[in-house]
Protein backbone atom coordinates (compact mmCIF):
# COMPACT_ATOMS: atom_id res chain seq x y z
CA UNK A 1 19.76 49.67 -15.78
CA UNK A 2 18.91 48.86 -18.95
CA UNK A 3 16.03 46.40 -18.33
CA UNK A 4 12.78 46.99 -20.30
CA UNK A 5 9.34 47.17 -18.01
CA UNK A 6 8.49 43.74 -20.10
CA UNK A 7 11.65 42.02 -19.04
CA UNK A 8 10.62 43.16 -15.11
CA UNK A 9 6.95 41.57 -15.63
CA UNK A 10 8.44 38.42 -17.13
CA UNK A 11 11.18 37.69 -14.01
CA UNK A 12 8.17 38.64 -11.53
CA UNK A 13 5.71 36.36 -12.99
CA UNK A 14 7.95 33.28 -13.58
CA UNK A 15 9.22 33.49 -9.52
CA UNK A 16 4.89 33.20 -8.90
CA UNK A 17 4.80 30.61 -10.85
CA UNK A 18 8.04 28.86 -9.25
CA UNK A 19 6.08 29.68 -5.91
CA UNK A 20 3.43 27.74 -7.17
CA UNK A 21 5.15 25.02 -8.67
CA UNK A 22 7.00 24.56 -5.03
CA UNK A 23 3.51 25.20 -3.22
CA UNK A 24 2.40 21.61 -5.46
CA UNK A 25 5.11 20.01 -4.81
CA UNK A 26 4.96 20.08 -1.07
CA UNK A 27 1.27 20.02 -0.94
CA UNK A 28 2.23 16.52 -3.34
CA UNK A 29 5.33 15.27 -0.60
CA UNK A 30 2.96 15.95 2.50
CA UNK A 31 0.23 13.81 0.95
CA UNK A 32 2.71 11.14 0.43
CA UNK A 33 4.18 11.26 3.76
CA UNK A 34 0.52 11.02 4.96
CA UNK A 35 -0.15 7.93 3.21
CA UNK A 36 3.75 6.40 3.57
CA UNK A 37 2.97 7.05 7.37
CA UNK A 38 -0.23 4.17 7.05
CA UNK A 39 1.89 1.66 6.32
CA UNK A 40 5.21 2.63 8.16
CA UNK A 41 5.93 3.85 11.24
CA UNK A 42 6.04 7.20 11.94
CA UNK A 43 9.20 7.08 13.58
CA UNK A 44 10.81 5.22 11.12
CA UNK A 45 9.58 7.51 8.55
CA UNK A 46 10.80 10.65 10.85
CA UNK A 47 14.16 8.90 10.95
CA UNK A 48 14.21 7.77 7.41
CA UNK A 49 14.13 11.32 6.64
CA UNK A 50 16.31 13.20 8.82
CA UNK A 51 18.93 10.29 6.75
CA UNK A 52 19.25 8.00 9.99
CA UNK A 53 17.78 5.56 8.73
CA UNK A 54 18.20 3.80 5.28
CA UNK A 55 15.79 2.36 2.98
CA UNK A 56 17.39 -0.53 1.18
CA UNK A 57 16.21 -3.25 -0.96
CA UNK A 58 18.25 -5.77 1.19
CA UNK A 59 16.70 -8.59 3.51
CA UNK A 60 18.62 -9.81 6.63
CA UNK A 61 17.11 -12.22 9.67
CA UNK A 62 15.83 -9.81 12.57
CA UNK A 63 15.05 -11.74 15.94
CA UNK A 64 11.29 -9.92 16.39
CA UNK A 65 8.62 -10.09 18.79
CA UNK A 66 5.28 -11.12 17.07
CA UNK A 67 2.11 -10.63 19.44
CA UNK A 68 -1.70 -11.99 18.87
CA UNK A 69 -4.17 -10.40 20.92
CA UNK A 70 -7.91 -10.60 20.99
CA UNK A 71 -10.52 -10.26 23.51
CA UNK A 72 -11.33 -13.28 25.37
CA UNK A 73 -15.35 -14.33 25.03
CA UNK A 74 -15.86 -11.83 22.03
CA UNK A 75 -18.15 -14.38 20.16
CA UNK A 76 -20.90 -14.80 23.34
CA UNK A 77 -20.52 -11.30 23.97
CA UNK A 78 -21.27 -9.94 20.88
CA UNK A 79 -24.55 -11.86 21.17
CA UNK A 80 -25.40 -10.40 24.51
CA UNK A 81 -24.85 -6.93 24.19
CA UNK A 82 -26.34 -4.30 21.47
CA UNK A 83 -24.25 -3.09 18.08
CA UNK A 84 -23.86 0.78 19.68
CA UNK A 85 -22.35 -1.06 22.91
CA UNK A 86 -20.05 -3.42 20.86
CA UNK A 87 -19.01 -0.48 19.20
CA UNK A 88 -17.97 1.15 21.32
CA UNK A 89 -15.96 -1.57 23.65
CA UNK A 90 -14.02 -2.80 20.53
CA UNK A 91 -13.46 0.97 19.46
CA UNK A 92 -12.05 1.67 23.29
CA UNK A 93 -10.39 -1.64 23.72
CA UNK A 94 -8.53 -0.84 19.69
CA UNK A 95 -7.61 2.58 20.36
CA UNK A 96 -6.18 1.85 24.15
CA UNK A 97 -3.98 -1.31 22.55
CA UNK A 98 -2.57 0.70 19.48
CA UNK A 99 -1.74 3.54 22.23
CA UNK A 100 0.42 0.78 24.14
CA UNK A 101 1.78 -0.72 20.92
CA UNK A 102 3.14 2.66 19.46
CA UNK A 103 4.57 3.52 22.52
CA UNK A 104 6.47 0.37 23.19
CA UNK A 105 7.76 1.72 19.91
CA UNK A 106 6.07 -1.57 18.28
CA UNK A 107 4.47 -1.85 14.68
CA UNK A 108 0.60 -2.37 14.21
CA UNK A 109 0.42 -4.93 11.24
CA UNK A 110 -3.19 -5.89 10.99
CA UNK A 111 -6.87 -6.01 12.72
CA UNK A 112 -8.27 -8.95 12.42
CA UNK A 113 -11.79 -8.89 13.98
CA UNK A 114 -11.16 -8.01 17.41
CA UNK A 115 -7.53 -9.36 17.56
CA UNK A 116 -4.64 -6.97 16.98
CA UNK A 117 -1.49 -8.36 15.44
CA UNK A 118 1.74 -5.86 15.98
CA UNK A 119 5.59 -6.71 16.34
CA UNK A 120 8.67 -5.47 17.61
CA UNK A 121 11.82 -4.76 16.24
């Protein structure tokens, strides 16, 4: 064998601290992904990474779908109802929209008040 006890305690403690060092750097790529995934969407990402999909610093003309969507009245309503009830109809009406948009496979860009803006394509 040859190896002295030292030598043994050396290889064991450098493969902990290998673990470690690959235990930070996937705790460091999943919060990435996290935030990458607030500004792209997830399916993109997904495909981005299984290499489907390429990220590439060139532009090209895409024919897309741009939609503008707010809730009719919001203004006089606002004044009519109470902040816990506005709340909580913009919070429902948000959330059921986004649900739609992301599974028409579409892209929420921005809130803007009570309008949504998302595209396609």
């Amino acid at each position: 064998g040859g190896g002295s006890e030292e030598d043994s305690l050396l290889v064991s403690h450098s493969r902990f601290v290998e673990f470690s060092q690959c235990e930070l750097s996937f705790v460091s790529l999943e919060r990435g992904l996290k935030a990458f995934v607030k500004y792209v969407p997830r399916d993109v990402v997904r495909m981005m990474l299984a290499g489907e999909m390429e990220s590439t610093n060139v532009m090209s003309r895409q024919v897309v779908t741009i939609l503008f969507m707010d809730i009719a009245g919001f203004s006089p309503l606002c004044e009519r109802i109470g902040p816990d009830q506005l709340n909580r109809l913009t919070h429902d009406y948000l959330q059921a929209m986004c649900e739609v948009i992301v599974h028409s496979k579409g892209t929420l860009d921005k809130f803007i008040g009570d309008c949504i803006m998302a595209l396609w394509n």
